[in-house]
N, C-alpha and C. Protein backbone atom coordinates (compact mmCIF):
# COMPACT_ATOMS: atom_id res chain seq x y z
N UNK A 1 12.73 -4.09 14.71
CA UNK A 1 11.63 -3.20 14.41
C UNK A 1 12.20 -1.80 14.16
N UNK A 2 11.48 -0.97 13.23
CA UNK A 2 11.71 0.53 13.01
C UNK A 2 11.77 1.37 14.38
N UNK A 3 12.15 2.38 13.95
CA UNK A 3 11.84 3.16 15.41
C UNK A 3 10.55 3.77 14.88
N UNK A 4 9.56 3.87 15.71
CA UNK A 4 8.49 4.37 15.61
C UNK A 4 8.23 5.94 16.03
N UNK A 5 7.54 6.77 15.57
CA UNK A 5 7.52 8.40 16.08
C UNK A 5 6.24 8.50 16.79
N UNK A 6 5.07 7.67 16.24
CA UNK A 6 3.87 7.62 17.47
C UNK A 6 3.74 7.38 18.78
N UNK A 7 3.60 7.71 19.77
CA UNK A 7 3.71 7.27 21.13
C UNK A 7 2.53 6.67 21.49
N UNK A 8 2.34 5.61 22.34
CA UNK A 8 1.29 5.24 23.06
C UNK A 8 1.19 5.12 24.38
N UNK A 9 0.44 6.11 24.56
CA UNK A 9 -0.02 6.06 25.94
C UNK A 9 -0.05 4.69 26.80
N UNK A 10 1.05 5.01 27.75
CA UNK A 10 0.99 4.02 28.81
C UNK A 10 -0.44 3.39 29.63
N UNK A 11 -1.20 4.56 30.17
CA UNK A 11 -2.19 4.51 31.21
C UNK A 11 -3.38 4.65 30.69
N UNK A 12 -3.90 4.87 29.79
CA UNK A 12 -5.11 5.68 28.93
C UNK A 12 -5.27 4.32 27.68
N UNK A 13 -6.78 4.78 26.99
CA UNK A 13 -6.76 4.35 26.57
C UNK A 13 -6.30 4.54 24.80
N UNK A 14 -6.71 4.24 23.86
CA UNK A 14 -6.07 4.66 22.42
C UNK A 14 -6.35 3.74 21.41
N UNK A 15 -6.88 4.76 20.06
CA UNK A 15 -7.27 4.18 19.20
C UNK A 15 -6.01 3.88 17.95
N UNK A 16 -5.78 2.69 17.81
CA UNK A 16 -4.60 2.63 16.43
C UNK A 16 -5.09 2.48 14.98
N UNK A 17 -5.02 3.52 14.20
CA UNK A 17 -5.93 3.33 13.01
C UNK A 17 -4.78 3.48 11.79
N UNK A 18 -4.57 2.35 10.86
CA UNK A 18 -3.99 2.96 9.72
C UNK A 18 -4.56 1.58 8.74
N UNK A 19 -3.59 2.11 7.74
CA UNK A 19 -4.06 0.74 6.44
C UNK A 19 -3.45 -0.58 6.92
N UNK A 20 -4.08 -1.69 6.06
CA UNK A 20 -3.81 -2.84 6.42
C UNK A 20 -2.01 -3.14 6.19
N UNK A 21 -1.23 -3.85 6.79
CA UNK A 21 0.40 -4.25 5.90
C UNK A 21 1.08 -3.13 6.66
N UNK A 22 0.51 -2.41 7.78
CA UNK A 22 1.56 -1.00 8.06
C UNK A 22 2.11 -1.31 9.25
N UNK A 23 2.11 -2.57 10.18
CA UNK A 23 2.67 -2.95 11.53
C UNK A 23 2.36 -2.14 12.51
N UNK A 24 0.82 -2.37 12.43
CA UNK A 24 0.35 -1.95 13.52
C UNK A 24 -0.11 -2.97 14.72
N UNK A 25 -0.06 -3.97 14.05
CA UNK A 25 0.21 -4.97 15.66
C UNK A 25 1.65 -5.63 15.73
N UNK A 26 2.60 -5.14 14.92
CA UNK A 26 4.38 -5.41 15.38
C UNK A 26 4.17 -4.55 15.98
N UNK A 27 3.96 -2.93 16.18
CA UNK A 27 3.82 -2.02 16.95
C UNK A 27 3.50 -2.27 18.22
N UNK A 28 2.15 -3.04 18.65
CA UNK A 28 1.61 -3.52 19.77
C UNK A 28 2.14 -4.62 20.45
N UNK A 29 2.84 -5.32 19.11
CA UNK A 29 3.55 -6.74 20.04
C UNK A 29 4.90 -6.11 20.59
N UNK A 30 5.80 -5.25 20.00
CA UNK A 30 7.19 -4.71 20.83
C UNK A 30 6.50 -3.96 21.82
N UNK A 31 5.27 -3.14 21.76
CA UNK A 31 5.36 -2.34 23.28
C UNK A 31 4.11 -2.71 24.58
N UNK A 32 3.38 -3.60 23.98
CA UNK A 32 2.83 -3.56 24.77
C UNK A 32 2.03 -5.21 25.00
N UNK A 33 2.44 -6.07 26.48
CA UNK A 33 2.03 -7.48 26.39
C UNK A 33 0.42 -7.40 26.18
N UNK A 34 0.75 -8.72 25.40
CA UNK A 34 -0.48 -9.34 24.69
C UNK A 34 -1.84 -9.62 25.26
N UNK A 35 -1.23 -9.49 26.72
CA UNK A 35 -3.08 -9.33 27.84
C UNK A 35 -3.51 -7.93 27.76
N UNK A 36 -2.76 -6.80 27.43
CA UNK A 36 -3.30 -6.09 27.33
C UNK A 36 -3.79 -4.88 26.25
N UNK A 37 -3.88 -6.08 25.05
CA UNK A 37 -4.55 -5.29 24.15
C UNK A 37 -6.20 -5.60 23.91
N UNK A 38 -6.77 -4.76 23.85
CA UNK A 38 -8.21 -4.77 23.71
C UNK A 38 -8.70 -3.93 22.39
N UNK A 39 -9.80 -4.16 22.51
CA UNK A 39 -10.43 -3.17 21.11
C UNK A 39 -11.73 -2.44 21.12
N UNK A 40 -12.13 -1.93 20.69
CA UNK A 40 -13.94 -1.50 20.78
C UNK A 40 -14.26 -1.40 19.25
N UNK A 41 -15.42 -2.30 18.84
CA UNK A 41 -16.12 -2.45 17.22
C UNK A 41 -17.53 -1.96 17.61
N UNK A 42 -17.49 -0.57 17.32
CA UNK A 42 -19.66 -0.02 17.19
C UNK A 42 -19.34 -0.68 15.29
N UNK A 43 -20.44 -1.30 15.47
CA UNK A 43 -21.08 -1.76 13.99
C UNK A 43 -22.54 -1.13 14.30
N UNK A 44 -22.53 -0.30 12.71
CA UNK A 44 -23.86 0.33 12.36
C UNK A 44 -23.98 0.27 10.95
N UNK A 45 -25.00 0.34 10.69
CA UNK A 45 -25.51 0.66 9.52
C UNK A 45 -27.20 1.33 9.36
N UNK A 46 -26.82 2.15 8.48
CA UNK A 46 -27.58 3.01 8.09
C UNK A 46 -27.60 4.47 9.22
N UNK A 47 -26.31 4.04 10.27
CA UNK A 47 -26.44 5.61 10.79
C UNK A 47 -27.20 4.88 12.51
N UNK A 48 -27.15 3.44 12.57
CA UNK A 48 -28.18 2.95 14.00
C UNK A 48 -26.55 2.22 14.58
N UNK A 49 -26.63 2.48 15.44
CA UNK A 49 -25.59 1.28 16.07
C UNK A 49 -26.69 -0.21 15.87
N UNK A 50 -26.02 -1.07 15.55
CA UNK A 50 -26.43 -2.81 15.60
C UNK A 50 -25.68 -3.49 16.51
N UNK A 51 -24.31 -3.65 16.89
CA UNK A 51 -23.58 -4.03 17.51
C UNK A 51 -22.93 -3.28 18.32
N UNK A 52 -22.47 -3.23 19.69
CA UNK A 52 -21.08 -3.16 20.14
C UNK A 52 -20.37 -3.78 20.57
N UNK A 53 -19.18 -4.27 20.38
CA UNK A 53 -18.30 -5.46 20.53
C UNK A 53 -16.89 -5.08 21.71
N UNK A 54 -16.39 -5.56 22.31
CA UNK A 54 -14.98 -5.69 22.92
C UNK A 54 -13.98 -6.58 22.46
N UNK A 55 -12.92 -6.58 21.89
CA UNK A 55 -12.41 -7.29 21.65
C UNK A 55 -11.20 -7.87 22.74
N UNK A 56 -10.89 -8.64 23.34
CA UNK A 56 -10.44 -9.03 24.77
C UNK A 56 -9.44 -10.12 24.27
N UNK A 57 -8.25 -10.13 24.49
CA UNK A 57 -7.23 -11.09 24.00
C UNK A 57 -6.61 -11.97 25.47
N UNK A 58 -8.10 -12.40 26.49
CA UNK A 58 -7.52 -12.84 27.39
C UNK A 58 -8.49 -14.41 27.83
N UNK A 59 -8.27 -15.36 28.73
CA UNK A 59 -9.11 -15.98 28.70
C UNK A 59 -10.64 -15.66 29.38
N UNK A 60 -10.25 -14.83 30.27
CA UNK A 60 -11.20 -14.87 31.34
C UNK A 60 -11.88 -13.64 31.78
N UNK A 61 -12.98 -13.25 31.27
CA UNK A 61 -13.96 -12.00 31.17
C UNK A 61 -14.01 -11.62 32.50
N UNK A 62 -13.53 -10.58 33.33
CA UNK A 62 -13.85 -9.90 34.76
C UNK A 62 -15.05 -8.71 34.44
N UNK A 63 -14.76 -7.64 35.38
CA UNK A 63 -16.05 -7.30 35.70
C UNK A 63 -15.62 -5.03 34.74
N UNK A 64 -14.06 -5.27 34.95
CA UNK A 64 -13.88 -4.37 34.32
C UNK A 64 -13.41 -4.39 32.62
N UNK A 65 -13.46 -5.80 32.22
CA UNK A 65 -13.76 -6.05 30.72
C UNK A 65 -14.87 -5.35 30.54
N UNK A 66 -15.74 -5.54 30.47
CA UNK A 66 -17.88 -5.20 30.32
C UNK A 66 -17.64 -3.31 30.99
N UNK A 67 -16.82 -2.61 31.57
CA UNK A 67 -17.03 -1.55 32.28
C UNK A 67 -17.46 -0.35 30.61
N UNK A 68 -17.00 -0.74 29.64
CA UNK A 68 -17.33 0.33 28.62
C UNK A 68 -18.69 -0.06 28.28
N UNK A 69 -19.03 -1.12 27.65
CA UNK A 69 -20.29 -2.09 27.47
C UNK A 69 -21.16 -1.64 28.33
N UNK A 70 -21.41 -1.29 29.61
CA UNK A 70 -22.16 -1.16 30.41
C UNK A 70 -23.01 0.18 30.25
N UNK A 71 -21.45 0.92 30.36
CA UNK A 71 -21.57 2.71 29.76
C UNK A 71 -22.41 2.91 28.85
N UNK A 72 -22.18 2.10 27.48
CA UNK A 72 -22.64 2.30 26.16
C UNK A 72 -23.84 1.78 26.59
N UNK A 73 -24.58 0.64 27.12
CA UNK A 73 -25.54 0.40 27.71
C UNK A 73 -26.80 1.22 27.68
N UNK A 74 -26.35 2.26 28.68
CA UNK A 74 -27.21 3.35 29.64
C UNK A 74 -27.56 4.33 28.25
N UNK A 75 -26.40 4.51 27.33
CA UNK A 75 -26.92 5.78 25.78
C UNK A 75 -27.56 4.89 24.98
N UNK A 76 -27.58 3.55 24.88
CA UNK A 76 -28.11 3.06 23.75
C UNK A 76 -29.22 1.83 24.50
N UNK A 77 -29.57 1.78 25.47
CA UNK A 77 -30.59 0.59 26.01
C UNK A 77 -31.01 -0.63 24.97
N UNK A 78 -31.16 -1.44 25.57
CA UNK A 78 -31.80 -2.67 24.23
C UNK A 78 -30.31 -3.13 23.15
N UNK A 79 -29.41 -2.65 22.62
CA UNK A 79 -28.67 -2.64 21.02
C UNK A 79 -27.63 -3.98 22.24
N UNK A 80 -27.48 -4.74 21.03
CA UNK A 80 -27.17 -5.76 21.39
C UNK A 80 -25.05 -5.56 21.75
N UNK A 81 -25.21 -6.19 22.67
CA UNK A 81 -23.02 -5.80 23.34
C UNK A 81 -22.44 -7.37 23.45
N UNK A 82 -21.44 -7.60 22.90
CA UNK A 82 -20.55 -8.67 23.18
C UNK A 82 -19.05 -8.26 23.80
N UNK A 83 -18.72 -9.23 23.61
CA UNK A 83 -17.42 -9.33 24.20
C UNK A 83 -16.81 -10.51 23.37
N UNK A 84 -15.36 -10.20 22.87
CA UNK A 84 -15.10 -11.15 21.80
C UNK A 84 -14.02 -11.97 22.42
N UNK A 85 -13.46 -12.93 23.19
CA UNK A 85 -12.46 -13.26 23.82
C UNK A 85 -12.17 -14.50 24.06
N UNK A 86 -10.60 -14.98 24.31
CA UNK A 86 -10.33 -16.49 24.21
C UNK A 86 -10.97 -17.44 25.07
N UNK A 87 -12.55 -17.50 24.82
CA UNK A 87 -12.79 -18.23 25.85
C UNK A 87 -13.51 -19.56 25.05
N UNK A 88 -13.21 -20.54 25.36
CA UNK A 88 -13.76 -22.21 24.60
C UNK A 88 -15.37 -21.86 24.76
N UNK A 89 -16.27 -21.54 25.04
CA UNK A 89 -17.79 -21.99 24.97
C UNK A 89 -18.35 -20.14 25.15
N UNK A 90 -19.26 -19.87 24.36
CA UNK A 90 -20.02 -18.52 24.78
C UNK A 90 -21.02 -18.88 26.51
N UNK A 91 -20.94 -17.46 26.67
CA UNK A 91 -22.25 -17.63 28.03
C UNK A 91 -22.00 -15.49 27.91
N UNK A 92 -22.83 -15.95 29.32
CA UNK A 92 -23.62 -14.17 29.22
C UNK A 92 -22.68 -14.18 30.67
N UNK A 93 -22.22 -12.83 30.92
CA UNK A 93 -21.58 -12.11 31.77
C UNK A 93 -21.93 -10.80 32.21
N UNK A 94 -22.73 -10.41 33.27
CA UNK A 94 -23.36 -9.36 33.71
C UNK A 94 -24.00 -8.68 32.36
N UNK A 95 -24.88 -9.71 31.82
CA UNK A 95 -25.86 -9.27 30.89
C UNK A 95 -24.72 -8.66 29.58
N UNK A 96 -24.04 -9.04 29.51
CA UNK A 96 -23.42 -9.07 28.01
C UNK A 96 -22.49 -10.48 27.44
N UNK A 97 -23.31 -10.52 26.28
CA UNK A 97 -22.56 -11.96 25.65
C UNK A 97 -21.04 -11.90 25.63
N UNK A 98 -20.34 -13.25 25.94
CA UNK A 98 -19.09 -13.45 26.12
C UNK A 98 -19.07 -14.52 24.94
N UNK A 99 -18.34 -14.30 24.05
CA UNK A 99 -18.08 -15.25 22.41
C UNK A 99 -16.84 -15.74 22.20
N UNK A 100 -16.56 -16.91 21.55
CA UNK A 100 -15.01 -17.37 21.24
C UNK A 100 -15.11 -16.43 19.75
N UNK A 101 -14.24 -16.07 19.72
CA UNK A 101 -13.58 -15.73 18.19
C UNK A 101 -14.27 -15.85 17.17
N UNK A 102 -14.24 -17.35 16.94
CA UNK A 102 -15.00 -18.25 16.04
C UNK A 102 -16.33 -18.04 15.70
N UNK A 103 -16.97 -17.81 16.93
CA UNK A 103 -18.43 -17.95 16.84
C UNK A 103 -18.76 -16.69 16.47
N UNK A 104 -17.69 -15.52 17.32
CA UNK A 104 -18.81 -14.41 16.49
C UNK A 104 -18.42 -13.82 15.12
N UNK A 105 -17.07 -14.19 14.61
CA UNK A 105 -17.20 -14.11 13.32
C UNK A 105 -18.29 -15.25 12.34
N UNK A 106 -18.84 -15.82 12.93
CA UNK A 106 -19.55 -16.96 12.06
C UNK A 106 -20.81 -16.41 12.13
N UNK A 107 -21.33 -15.51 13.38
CA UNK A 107 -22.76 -14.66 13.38
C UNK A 107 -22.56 -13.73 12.84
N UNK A 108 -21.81 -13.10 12.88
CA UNK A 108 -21.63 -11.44 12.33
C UNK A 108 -22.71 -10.87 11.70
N UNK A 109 -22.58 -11.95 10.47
CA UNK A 109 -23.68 -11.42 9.53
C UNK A 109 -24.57 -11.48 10.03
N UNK A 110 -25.61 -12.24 10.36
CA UNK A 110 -26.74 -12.82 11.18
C UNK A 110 -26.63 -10.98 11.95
N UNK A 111 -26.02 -10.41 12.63
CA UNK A 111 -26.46 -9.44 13.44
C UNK A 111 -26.32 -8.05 12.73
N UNK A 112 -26.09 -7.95 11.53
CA UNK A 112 -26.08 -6.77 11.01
C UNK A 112 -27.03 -6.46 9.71
């Protein structure tokens, strides 16, 4: 791998944004193991949040997965929150949907 000049925060959290083809998850796979990458997707349109999503690269949804979800919760009441993660069957987890991969790219549309 290149040497990289961006740093990522060890302890905190951080957003990685560039174009597609630029190794930004070779980036994530040399520094940082694969349980602990996560993501956050607000999907809106027209200016409304419709979605907020977690993206969770682990099998098993705990209680501080859902801790942002919850947050966003309390500013936006009602707007629908998932959690996107390797888990074989959806179910609900302290009132936010828990989805395989699969399934919620196959709703997506359906929710926007």
């Amino acid at each position: 791998m290149l040497p990289r000049i961006c740093r990522i925060p060890e302890r905190r959290s951080c957003r990685l944004l560039g174009p597609r083809q630029t190794g930004k998850s070779s980036l994530l796979t040399g520094l940082l193991p694969r349980r602990a990458w996560t993501g956050d997707l607000p999907f809106e349109r027209h200016g409304r949040l419709r979605l907020a999503a977690e993206i969770k690269a682990k099998r098993h949804v705990v209680g501080a997965d859902v801790e942002g979800l919850r947050s966003l919760a309390e500013a936006h009441p009602g707007d629908p929150r998932a959690v996107v993660a390797l888990v074989p069957e959806p179910y609900r987890f302290e009132g936010v949907e828990v989805l395989p991969f699969a399934r919620f790219f196959e709703r997506l549309g359906e929710r926007l």
